[in-house]
C-alpha atoms as a PDB file:
ATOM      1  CA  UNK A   1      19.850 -11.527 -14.980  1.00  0.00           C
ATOM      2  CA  UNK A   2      17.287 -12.281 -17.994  1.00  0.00           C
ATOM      3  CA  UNK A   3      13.684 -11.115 -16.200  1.00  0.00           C
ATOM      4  CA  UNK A   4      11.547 -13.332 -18.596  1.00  0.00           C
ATOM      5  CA  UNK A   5      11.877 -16.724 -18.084  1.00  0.00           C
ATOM      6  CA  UNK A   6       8.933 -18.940 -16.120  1.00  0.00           C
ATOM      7  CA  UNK A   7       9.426 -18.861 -12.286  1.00  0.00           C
ATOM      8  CA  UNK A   8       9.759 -22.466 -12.207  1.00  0.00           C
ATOM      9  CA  UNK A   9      12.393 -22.108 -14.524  1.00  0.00           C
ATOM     10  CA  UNK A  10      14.336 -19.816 -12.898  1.00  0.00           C
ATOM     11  CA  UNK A  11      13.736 -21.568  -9.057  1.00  0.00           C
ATOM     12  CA  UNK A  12      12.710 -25.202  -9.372  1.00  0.00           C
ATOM     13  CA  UNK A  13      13.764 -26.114  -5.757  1.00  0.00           C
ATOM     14  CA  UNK A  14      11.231 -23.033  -4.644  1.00  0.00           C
ATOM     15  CA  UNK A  15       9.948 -23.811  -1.098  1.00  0.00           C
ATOM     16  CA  UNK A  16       6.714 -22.290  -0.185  1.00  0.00           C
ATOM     17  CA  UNK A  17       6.702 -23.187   2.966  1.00  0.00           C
ATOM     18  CA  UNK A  18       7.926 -19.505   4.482  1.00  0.00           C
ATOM     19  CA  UNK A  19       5.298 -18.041   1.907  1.00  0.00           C
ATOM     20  CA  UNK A  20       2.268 -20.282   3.886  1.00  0.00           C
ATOM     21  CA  UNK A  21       4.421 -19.404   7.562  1.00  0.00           C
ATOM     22  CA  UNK A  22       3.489 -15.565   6.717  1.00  0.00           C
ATOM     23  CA  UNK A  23       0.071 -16.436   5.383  1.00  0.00           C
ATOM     24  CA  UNK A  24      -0.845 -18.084   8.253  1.00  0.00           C
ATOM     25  CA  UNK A  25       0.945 -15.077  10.394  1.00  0.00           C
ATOM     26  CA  UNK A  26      -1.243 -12.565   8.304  1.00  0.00           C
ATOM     27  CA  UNK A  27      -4.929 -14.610   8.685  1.00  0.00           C
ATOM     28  CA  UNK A  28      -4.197 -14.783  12.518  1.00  0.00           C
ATOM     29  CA  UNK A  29      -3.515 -11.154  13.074  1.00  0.00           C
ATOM     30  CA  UNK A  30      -6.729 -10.359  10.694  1.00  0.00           C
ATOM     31  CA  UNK A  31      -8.968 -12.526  13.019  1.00  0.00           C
ATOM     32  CA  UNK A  32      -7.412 -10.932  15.710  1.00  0.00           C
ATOM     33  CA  UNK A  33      -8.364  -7.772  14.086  1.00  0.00           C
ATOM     34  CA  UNK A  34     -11.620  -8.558  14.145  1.00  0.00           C
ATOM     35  CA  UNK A  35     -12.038 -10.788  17.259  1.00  0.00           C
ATOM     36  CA  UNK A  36     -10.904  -7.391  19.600  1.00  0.00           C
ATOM     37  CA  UNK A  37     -12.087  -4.066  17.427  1.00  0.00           C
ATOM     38  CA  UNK A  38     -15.915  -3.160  16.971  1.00  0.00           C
ATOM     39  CA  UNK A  39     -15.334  -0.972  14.142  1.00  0.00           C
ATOM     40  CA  UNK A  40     -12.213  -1.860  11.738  1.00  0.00           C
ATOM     41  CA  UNK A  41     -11.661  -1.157   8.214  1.00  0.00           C
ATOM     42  CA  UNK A  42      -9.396  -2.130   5.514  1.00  0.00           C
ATOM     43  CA  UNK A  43      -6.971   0.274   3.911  1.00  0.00           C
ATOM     44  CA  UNK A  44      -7.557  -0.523   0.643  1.00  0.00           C
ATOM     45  CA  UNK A  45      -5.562   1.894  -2.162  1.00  0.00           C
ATOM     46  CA  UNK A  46      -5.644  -0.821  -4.906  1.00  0.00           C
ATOM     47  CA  UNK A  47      -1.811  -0.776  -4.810  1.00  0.00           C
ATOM     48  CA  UNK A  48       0.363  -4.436  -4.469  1.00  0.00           C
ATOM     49  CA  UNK A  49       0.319  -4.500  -1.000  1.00  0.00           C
ATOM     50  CA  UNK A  50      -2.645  -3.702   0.072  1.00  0.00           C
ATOM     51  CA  UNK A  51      -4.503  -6.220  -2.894  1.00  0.00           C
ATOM     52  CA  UNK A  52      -2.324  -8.653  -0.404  1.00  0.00           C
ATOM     53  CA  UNK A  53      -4.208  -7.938   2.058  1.00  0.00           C
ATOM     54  CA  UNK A  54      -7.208  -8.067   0.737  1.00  0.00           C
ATOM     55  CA  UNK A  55      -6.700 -11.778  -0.758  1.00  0.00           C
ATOM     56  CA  UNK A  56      -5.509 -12.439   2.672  1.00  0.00           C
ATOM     57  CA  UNK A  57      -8.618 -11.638   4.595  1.00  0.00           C
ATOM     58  CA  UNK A  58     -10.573 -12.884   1.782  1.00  0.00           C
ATOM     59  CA  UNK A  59      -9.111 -15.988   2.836  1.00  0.00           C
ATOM     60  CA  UNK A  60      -9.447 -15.436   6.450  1.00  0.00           C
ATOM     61  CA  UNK A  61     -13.231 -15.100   6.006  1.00  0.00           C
ATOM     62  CA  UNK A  62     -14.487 -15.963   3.124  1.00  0.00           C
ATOM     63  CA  UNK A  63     -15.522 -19.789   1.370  1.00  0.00           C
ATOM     64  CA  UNK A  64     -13.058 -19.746  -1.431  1.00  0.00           C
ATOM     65  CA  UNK A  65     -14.908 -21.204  -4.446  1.00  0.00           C
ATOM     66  CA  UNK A  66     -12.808 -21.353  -7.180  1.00  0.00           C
ATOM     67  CA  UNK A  67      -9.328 -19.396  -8.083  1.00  0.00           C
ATOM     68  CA  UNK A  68     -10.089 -15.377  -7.677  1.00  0.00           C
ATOM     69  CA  UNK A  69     -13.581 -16.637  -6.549  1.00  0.00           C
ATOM     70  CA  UNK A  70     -14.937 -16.068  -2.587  1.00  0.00           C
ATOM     71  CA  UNK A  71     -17.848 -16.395  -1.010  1.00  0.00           C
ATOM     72  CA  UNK A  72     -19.316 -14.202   1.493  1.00  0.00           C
ATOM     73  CA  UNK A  73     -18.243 -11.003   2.788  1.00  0.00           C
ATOM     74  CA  UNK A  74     -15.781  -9.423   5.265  1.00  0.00           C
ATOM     75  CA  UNK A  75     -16.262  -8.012   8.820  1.00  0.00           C
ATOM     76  CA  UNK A  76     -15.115  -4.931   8.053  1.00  0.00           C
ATOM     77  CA  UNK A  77     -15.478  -2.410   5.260  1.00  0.00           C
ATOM     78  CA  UNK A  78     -12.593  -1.088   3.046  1.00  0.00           C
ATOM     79  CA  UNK A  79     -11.414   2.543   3.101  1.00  0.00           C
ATOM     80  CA  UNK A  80      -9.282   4.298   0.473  1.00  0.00           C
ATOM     81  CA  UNK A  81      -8.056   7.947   0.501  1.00  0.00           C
ATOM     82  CA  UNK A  82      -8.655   9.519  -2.792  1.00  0.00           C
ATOM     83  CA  UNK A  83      -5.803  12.370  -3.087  1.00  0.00           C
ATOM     84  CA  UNK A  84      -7.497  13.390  -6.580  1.00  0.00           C
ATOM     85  CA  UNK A  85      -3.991  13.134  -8.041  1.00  0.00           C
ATOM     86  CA  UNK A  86      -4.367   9.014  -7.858  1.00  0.00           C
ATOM     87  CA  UNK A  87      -3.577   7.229 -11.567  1.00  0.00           C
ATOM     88  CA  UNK A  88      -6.792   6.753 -13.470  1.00  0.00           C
ATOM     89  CA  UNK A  89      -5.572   3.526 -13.841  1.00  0.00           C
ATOM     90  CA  UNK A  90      -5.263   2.527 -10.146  1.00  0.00           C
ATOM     91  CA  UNK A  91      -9.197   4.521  -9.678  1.00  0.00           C
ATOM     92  CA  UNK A  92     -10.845   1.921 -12.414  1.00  0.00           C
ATOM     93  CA  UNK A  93      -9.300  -1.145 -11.087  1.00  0.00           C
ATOM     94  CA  UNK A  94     -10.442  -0.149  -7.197  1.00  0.00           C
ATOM     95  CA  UNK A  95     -13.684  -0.202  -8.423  1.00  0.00           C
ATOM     96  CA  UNK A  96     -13.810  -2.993 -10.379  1.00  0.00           C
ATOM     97  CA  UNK A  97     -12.492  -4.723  -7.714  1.00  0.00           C
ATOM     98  CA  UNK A  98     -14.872  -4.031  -5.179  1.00  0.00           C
ATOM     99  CA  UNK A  99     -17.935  -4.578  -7.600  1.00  0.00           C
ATOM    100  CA  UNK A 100     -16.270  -8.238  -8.293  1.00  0.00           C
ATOM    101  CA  UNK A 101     -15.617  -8.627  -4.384  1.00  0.00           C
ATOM    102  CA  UNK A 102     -19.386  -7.330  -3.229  1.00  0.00           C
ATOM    103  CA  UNK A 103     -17.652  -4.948  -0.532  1.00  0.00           C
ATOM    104  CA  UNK A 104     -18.757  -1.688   0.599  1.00  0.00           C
ATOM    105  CA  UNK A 105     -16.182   0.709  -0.259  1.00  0.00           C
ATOM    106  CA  UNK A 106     -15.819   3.984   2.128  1.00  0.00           C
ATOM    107  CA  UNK A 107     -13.997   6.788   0.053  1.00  0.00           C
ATOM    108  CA  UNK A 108     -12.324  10.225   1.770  1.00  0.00           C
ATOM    109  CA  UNK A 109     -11.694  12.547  -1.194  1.00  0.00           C
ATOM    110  CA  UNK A 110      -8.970  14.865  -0.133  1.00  0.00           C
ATOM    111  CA  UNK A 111     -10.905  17.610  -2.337  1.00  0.00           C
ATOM    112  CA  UNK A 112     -13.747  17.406   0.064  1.00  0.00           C
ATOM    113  CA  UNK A 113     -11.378  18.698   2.788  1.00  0.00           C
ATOM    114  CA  UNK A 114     -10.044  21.236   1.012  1.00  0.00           C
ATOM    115  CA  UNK A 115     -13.849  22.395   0.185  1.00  0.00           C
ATOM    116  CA  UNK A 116     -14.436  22.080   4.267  1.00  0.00           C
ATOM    117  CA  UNK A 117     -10.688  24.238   4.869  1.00  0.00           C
ATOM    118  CA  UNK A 118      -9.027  21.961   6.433  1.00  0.00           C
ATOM    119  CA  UNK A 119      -6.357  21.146   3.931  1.00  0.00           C
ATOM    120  CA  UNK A 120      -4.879  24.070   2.102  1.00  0.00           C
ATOM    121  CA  UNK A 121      -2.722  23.686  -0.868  1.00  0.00           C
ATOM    122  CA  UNK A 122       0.093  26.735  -1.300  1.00  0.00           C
ATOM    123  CA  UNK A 123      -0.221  26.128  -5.118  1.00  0.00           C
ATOM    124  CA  UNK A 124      -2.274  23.874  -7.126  1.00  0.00           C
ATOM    125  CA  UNK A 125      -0.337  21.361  -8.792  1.00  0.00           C
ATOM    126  CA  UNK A 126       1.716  20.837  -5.307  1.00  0.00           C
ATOM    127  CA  UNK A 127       1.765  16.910  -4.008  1.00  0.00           C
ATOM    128  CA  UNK A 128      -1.253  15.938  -2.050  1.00  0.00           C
ATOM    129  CA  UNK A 129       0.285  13.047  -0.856  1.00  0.00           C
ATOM    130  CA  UNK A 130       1.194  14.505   2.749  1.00  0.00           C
ATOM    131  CA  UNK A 131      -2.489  15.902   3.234  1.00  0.00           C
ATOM    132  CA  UNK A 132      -4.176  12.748   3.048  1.00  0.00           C
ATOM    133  CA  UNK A 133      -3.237  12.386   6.994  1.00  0.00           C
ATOM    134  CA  UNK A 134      -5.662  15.067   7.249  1.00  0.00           C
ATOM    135  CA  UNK A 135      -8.735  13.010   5.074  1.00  0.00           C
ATOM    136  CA  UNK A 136      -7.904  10.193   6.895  1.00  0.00           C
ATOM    137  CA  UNK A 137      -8.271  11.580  10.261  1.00  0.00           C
ATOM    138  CA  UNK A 138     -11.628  12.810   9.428  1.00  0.00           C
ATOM    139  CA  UNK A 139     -12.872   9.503   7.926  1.00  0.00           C
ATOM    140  CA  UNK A 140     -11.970   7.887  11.130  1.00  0.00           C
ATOM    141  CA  UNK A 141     -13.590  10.390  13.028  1.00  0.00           C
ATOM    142  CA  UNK A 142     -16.734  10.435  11.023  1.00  0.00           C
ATOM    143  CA  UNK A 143     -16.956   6.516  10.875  1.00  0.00           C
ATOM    144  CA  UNK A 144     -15.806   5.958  14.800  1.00  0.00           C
ATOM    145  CA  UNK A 145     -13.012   3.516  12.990  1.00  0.00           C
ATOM    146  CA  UNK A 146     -10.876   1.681  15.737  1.00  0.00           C
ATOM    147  CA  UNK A 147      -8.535  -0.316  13.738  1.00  0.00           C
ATOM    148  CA  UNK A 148      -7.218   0.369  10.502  1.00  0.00           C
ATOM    149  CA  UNK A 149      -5.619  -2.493   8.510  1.00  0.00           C
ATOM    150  CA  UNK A 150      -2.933  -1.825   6.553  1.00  0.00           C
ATOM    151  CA  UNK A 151      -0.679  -3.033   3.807  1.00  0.00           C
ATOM    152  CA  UNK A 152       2.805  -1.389   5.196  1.00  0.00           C
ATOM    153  CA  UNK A 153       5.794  -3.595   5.683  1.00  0.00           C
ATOM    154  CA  UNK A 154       8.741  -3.516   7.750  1.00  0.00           C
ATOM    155  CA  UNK A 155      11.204  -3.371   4.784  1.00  0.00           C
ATOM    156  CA  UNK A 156      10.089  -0.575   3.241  1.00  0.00           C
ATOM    157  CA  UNK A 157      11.485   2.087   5.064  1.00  0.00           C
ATOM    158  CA  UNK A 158      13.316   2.968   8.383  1.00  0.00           C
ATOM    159  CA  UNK A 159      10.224   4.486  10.197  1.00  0.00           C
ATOM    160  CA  UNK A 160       8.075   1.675   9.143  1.00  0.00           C
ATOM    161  CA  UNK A 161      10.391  -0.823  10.777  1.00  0.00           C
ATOM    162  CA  UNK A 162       9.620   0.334  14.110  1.00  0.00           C
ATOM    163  CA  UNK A 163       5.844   0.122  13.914  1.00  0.00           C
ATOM    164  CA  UNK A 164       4.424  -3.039  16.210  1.00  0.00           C
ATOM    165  CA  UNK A 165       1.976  -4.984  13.885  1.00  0.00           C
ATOM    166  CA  UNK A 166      -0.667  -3.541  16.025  1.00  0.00           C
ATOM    167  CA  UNK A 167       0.318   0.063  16.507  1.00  0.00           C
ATOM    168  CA  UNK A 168      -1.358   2.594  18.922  1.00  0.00           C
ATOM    169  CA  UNK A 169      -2.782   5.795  18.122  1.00  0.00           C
ATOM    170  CA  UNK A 170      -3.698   8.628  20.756  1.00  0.00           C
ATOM    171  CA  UNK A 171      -6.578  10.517  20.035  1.00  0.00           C
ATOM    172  CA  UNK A 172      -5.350  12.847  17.825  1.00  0.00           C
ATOM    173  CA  UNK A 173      -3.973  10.107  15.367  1.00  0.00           C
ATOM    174  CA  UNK A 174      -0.403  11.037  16.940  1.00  0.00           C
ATOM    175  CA  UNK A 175       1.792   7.899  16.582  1.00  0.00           C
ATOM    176  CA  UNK A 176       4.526   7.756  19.064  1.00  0.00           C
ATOM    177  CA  UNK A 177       7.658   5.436  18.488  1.00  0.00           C
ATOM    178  CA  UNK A 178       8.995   5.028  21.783  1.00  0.00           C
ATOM    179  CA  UNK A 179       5.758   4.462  23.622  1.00  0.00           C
ATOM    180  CA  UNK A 180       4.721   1.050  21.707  1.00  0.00           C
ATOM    181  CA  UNK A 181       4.419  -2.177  23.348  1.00  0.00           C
ATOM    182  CA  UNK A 182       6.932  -5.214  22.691  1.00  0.00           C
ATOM    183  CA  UNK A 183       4.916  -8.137  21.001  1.00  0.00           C
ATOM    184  CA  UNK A 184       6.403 -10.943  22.666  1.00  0.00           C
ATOM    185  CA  UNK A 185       5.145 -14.107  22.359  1.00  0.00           C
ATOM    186  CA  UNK A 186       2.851 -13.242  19.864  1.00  0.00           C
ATOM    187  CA  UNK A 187       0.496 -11.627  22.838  1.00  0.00           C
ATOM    188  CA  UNK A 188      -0.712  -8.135  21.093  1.00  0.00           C
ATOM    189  CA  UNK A 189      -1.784  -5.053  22.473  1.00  0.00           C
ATOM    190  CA  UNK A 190      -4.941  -3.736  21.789  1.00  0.00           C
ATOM    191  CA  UNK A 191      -6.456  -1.803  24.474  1.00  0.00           C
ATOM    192  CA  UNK A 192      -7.346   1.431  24.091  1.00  0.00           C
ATOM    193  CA  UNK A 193      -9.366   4.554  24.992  1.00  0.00           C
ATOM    194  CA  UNK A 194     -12.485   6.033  23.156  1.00  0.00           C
ATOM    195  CA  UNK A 195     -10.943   8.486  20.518  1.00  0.00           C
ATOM    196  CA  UNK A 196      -7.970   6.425  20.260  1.00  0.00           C
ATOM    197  CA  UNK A 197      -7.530   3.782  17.580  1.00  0.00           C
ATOM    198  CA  UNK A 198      -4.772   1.083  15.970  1.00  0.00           C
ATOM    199  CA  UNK A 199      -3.307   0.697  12.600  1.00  0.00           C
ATOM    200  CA  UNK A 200      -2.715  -3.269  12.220  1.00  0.00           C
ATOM    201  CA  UNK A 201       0.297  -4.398   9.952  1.00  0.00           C
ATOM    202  CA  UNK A 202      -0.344  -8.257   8.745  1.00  0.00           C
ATOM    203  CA  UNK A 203       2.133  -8.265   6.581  1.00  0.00           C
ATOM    204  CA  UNK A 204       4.504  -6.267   8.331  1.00  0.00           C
ATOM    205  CA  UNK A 205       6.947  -9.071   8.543  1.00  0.00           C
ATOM    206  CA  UNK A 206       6.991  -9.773   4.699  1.00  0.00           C
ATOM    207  CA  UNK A 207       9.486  -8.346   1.996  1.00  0.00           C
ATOM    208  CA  UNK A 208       8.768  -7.205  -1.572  1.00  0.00           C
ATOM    209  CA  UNK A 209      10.248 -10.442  -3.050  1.00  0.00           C
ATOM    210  CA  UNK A 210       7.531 -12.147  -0.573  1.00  0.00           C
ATOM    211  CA  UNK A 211       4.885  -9.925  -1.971  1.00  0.00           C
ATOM    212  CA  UNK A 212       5.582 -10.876  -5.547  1.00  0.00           C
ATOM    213  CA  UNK A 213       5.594 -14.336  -4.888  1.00  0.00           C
ATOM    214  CA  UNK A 214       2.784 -14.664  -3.558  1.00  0.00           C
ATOM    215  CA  UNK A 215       1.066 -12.633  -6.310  1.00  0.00           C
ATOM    216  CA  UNK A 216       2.623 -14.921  -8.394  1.00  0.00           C
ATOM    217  CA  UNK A 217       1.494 -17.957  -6.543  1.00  0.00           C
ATOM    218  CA  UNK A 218      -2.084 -16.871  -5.831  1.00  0.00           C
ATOM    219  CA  UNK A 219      -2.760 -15.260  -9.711  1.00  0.00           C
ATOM    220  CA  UNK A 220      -3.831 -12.264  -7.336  1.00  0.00           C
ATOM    221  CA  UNK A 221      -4.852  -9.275 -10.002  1.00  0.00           C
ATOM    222  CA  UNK A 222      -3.283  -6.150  -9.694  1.00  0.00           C
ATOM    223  CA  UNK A 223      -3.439  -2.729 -11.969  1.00  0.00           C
ATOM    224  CA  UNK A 224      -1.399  -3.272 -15.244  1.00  0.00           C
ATOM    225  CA  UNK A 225       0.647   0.054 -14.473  1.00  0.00           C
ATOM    226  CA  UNK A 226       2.529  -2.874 -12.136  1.00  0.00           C
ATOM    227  CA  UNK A 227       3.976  -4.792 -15.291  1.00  0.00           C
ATOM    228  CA  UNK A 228       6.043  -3.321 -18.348  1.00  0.00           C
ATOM    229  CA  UNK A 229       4.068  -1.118 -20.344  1.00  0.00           C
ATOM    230  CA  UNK A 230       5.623   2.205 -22.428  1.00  0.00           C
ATOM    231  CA  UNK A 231       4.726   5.376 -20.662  1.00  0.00           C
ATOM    232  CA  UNK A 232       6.104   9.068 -21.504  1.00  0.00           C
ATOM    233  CA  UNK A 233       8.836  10.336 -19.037  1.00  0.00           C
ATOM    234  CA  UNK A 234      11.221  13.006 -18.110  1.00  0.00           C
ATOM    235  CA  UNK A 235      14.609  11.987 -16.155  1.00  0.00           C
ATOM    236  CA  UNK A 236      14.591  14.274 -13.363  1.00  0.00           C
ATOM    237  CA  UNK A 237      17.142  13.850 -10.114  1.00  0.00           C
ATOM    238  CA  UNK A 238      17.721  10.374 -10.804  1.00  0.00           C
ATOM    239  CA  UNK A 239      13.932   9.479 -11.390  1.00  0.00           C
ATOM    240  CA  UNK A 240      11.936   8.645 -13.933  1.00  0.00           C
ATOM    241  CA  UNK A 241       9.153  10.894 -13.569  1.00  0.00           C
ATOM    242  CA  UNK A 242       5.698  10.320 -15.608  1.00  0.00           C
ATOM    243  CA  UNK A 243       4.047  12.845 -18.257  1.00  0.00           C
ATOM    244  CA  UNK A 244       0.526  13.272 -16.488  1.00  0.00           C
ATOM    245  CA  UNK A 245      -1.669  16.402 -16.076  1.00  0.00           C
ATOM    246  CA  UNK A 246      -0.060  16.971 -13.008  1.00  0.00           C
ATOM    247  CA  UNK A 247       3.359  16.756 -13.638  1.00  0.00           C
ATOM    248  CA  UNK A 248       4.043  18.426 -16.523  1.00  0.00           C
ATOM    249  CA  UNK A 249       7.679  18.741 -17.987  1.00  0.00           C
ATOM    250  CA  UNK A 250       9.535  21.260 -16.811  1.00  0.00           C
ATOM    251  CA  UNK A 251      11.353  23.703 -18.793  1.00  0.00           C
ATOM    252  CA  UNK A 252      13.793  22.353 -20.955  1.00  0.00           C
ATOM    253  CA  UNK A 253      13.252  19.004 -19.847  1.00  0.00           C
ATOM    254  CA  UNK A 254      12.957  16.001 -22.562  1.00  0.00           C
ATOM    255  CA  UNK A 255      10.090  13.843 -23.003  1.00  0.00           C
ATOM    256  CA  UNK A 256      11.076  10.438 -23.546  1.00  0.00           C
ATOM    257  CA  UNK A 257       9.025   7.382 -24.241  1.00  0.00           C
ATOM    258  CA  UNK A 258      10.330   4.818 -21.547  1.00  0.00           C
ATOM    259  CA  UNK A 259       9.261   0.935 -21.327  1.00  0.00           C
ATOM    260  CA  UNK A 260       8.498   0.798 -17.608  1.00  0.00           C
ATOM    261  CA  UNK A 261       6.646  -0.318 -14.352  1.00  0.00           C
ATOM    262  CA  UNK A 262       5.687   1.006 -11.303  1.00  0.00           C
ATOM    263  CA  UNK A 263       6.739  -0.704  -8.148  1.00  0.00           C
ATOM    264  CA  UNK A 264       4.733   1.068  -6.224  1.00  0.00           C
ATOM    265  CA  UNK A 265       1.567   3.354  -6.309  1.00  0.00           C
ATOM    266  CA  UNK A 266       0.726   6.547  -5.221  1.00  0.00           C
ATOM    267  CA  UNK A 267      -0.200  10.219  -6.003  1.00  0.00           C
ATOM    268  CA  UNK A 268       0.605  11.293  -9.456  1.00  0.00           C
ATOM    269  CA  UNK A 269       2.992  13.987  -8.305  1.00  0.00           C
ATOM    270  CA  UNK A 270       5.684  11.684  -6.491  1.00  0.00           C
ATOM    271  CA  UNK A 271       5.482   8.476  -7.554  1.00  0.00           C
ATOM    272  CA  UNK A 272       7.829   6.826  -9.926  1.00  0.00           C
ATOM    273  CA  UNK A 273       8.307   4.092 -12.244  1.00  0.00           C
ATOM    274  CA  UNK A 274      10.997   2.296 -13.508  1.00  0.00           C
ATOM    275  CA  UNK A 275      12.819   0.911 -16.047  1.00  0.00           C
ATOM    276  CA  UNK A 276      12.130  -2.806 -16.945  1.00  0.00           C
ATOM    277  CA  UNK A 277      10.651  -5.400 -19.088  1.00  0.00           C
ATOM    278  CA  UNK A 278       9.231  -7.345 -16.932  1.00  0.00           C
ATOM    279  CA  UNK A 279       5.671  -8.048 -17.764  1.00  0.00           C
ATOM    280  CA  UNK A 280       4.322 -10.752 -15.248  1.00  0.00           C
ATOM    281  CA  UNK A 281       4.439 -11.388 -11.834  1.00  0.00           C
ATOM    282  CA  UNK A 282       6.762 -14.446 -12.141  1.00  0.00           C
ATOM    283  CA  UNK A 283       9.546 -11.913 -14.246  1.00  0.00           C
ATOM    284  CA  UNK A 284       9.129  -9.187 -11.652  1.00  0.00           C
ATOM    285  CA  UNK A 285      10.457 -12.229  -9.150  1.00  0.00           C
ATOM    286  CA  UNK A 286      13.692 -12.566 -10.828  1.00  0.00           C
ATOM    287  CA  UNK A 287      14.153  -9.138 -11.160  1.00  0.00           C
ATOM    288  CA  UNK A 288      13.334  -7.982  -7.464  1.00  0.00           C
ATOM    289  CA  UNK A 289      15.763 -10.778  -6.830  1.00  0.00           C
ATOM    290  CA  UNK A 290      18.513  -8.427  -8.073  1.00  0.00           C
ATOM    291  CA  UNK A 291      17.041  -5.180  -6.377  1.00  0.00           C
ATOM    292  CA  UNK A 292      19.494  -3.942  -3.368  1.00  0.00           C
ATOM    293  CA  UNK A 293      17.002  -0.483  -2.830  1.00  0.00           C
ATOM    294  CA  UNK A 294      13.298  -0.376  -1.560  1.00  0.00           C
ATOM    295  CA  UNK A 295      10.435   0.069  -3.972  1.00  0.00           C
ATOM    296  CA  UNK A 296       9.912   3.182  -2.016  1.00  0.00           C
ATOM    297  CA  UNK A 297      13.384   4.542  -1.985  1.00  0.00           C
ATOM    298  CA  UNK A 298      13.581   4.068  -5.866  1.00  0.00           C
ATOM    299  CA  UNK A 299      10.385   5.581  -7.125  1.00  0.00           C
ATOM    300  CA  UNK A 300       8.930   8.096  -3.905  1.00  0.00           C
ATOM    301  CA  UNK A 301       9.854  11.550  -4.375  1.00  0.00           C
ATOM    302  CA  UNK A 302       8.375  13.001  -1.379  1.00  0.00           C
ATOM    303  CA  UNK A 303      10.535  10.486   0.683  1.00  0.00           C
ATOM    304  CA  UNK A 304      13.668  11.955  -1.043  1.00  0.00           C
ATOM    305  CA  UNK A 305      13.035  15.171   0.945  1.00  0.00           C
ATOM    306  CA  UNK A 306      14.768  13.871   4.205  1.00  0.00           C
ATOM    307  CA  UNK A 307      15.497  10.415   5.899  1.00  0.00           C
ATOM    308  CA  UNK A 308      13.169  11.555   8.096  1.00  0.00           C
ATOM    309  CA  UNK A 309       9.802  12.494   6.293  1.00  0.00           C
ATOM    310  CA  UNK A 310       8.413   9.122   6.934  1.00  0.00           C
ATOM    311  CA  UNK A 311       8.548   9.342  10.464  1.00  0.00           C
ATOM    312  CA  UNK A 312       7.975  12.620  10.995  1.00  0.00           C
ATOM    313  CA  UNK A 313       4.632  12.063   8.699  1.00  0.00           C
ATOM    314  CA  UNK A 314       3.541   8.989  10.456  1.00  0.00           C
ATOM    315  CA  UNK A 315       3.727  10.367  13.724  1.00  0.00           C
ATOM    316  CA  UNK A 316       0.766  13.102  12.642  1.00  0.00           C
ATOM    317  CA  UNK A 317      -1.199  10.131  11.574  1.00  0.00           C
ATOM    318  CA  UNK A 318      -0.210   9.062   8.283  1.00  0.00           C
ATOM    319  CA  UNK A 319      -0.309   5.276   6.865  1.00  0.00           C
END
């Protein structure tokens, strides 16, 4: 399938009705968010998802003006986890985002904890991606956070599939699986003790292809590394890995100039892009539309390591 051709081209019978269904979905959970939690925040890594959510609760409490234009300001702060390793890229358009929003951005540097000790890297260049659990934890703990929104969705992986949309955390972060509460009837649980805390999923019941239509629909803005651009790679293990500071090639590998996007973002050190041409939001539509693997199957490599990392990792506290 031909990726560039106009969305309403390529689905002129498109029904947005499921698209307003989650929309709706995500707004009420926000509100509920912020209706039962003193001290929330906003996971906010500048990736796809998470600029979802962020439109989302824009819309759940802000006066929308005009297009990308709100006004007012949210009930909660946002929070990012800077590994260090993030894509310069990704770094510059968090911050101009939050200058255009008005915001207040709260930032845990994962080189701050391994100045305090309590991450320790075995070599220097190693991915820092699993010890932002640790920087997270601590933000939490030094901000008395009780509810963390969150961009994660139900489709992305298998561990992520069994997380409630408001998901309980003891108070050591620990997430355990089996000891969630059912959601029926849209009656969630949020009760918990001091030290403990909840991650909150509003878009947990959305796919990728629902993510990139309603970028597409909403004009929401997103880092360019998202659409086609040419970027230096190696092929290693079936992945296109990028030429950055921290991920050298390796000996004898070939550096190739690849036209590519990212589907996902990340640290440096295992995220991947991939091969395509598609240089809009409406062209990334038709393409997902032929995807049959994950964004985060295709490009993670620290998710490669074992079906289950993710789980294992979330249950110590991770997103």
């Amino acid at each position: 399938m031909n990726a560039r051709v106009d969305l309403n081209t390529l689905l002129p019978e498109l029904d947005h009705r499921h698209l307003d269904w989650l929309e709706e979905e995500a707004i009420f959970i926000l509100r509920e968010v912020a209706a039962n939690f003193e001290r929330p925040a906003l996971l906010f890594s500048a990736g796809k998802d998470s600029c979802v959510v962020l439109r989302l609760a824009e819309k759940a409490f802000k006066t929308r003006l005009t297009g990308n234009d709100f006004r007012g300001r949210l009930p909660f702060p946002l929070l990012h986890v800077d590994t260090g390793h993030n894509f310069p890229e990704v770094i510059e358009f968090r911050d101009r985002r939050v200058a255009e929003t008005g915001e207040r951005l709260v930032v845990g540097h994962i080189d701050d904890s391994i100045a305090r000790g309590t991450v320790r890297l075995a070599q220097p260049l190693e991915s820092r991606n699993g010890h932002q659990t640790v920087t997270l934890l601590e933000a939490i703990e030094a901000h008395r956070f009780d509810c963390l929104i969150g961009g994660a969705r139900r489709d992305e992986e298998k561990a992520r599939a069994k997380e409630r949309i408001f998901s309980h955390r003891d108070s050591f972060g620990q997430w355990q699986p089996k000891e969630q509460r059912p959601e029926l009837w849209t009656l969630f649980n949020t009760r918990h003790r001091p030290g403990e805390h909840f991650r909150s999923f509003p878009i947990s019941n959305w796919t990728e292809l629902d993510v990139w239509l309603y970028l597409a629909r909403e004009n929401v803005p997103l880092p360019e590394l998202y659409y086609a651009h040419p970027r230096p790679v190696m092929r290693r293990k079936g992945l296109l890995v990028p030429l950055t500071e921290v991920t050298p090639a390796a000996a004898g590998e070939v550096v190739e100039t690849a036209m590519v996007r990212f589907r996902t973002v990340g640290d440096m050190t295992c995220t991947c892009p991939v091969e395509s041409d598609a240089s809009n939001a409406a062209e990334i539509v038709a393409e997902t539309l032929g995807l049959t693997v994950s964004e985060r199957g295709a490009t993670r490599m620290d998710d490669r390591t074992s079906e289950a990392s993710m789980e294992r990792r979330k249950k110590e506290g991770y997103f």
